[in-house]
Protein backbone atom coordinates (compact mmCIF):
# COMPACT_ATOMS: atom_id res chain seq x y z
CA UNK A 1 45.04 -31.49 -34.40
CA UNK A 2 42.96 -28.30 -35.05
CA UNK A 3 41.63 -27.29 -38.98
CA UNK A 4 39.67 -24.61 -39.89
CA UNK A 5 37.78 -24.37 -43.10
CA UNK A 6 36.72 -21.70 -44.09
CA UNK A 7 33.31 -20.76 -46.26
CA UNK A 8 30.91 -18.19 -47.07
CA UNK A 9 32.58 -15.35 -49.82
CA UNK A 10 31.64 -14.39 -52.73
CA UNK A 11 30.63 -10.89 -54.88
CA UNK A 12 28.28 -8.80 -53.84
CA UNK A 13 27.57 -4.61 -54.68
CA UNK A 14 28.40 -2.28 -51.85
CA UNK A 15 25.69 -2.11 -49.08
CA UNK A 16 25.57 -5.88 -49.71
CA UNK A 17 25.49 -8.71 -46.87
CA UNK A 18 27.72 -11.66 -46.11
CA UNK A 19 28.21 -14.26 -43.90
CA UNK A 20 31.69 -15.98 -43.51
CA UNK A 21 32.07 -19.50 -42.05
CA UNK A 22 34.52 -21.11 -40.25
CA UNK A 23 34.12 -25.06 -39.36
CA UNK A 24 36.44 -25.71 -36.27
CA UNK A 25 37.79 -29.02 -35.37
CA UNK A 26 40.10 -30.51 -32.74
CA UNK A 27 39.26 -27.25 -30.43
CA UNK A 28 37.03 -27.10 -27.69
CA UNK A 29 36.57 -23.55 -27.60
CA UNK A 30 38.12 -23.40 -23.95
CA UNK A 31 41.32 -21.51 -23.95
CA UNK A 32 41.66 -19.53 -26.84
CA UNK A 33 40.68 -16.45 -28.79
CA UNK A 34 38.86 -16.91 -32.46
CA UNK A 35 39.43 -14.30 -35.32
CA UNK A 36 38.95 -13.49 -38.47
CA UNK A 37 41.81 -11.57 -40.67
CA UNK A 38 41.79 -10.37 -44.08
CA UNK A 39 44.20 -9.65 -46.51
CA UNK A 40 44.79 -7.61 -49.73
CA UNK A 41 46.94 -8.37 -52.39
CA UNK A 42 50.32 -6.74 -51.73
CA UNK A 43 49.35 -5.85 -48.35
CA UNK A 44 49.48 -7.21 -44.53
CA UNK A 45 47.00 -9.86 -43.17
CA UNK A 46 44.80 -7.56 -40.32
CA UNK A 47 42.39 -8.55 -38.38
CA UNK A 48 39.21 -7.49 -38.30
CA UNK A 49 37.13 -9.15 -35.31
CA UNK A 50 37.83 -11.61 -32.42
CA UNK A 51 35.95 -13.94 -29.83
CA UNK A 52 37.04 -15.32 -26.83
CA UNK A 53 35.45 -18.72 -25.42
CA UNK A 54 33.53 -16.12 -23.05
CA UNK A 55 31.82 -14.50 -26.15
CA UNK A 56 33.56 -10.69 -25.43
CA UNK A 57 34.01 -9.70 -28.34
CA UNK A 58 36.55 -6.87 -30.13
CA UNK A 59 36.32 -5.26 -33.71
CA UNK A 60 38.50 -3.10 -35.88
CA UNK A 61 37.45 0.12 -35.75
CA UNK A 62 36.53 0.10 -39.54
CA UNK A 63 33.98 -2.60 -39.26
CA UNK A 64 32.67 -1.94 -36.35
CA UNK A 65 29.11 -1.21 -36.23
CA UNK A 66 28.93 -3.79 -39.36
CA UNK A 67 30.50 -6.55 -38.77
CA UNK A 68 29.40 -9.37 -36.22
CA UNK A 69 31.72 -11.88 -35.10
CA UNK A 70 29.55 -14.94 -33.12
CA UNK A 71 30.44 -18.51 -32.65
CA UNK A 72 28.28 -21.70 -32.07
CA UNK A 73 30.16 -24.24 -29.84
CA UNK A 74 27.61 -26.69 -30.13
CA UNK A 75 28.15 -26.99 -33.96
CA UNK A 76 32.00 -25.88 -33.65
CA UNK A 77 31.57 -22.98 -35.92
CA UNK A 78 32.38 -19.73 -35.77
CA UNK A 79 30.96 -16.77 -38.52
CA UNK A 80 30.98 -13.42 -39.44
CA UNK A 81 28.15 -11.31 -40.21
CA UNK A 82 29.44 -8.37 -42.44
CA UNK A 83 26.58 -5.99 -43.62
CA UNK A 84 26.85 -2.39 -45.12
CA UNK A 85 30.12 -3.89 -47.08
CA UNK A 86 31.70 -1.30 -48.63
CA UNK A 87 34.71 -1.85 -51.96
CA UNK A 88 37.35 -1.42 -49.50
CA UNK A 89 36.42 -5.07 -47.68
CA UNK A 90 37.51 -6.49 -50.71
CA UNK A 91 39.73 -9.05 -49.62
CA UNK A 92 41.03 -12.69 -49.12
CA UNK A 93 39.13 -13.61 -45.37
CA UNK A 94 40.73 -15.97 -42.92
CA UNK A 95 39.57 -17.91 -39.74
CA UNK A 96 42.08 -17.97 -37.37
CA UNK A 97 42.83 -18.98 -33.54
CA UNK A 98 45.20 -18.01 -31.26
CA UNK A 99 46.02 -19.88 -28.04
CA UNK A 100 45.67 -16.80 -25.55
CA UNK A 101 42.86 -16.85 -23.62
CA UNK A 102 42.00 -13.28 -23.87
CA UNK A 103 41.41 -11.42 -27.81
CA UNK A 104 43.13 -7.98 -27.91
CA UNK A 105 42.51 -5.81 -30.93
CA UNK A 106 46.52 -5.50 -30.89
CA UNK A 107 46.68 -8.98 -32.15
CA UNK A 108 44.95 -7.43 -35.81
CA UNK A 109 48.54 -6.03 -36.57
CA UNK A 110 50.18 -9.34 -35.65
CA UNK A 111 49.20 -11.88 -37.67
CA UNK A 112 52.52 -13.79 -35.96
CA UNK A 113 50.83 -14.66 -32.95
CA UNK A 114 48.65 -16.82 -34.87
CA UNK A 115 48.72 -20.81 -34.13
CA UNK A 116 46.36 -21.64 -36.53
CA UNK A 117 45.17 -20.31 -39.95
CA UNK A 118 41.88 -21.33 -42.27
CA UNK A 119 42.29 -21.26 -45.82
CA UNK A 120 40.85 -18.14 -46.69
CA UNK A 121 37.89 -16.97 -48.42
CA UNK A 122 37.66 -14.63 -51.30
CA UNK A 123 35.12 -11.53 -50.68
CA UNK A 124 35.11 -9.87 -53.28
CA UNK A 125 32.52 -5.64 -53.08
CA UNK A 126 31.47 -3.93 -56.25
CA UNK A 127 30.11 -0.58 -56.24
C-alpha cells in the first residue's frame, strides 16, 4: 500500500527558501509520475511540478525558474526546492503520485487523476 508524508513548510518573508519533503513508501519509483500540488483556501488543488521515474521533469509556468522538483530513490523521497518564494505561494502543499508513466503539466488542472495524496504541508510567505 503506498503513503506519502509529507514535511518541510513553514513561514518564511518573500525571497525566502524552502524545501518540501515527501517520504514515499510501498512505491518503487518504476511506473509512475511524482508531483507536488498546492492549494488555497477556497480555491482548486494545482499542481505545481512533476517527476517521472526517468527524472524529466515539468513545472508550472509560475514557479518555474524557482522551484526544483528532485527525488532520491535510494532513500524513497522526493522534495521540492522552492527559492525566490513570493506571498502568492502561500498555500497548503501536497505530495502526490499518479500511476501514468509519463508527467504532463495538464495533470496540474486535474487533481482527479490523482491515485495517491500526502497530507499536505502548510507554507505559509510574508512580505
Amino acid at each position: 500500500q503506498v503513503e506519502l508524508v509529507d514535511s518541510g513548510g513553514g513561514s518564511v518573508l518573500a525571497g525566502g527558501s524552502l524545501r518540501l519533503s515527501c517520504e514515499v513508501s510501498g512505491y518503487n519509483f518504476d511506473y509512475g509520475c511524482m508531483y507536488w500540488f498546492r492549494q488555497v483556501e477556497g480555491k482548486e488543488r494545482e499542481g505545481v511540478a512533476g517527476i517521472d521515474n526517468d527524472g524529466d521533469v515539468v513545472y508550472a509556468y509560475d514557479v518555474e525558474g524557482r522551484f526544483t522538483i528532485s527525488q532520491d530513490v535510494v532513500k524513497n523521497r522526493v522534495y521540492l526546492q522552492m527559492n525566490n518564494l513570493k506571498p502568492e505561494d502561500t498555500a497548503m502543499y501536497y505530495c502526490a503520485l499518479r500511476l501514468h508513466y509519463l508527467c504532463y503539466r495538464t495533470t496540474f488542472a486535474h487533481p482527479e487523476v490523482i491515485n495517491k495524496w500526502g497530507q499536505g504541508t502548510q507554507v505559509s510567505v510574508s512580505s
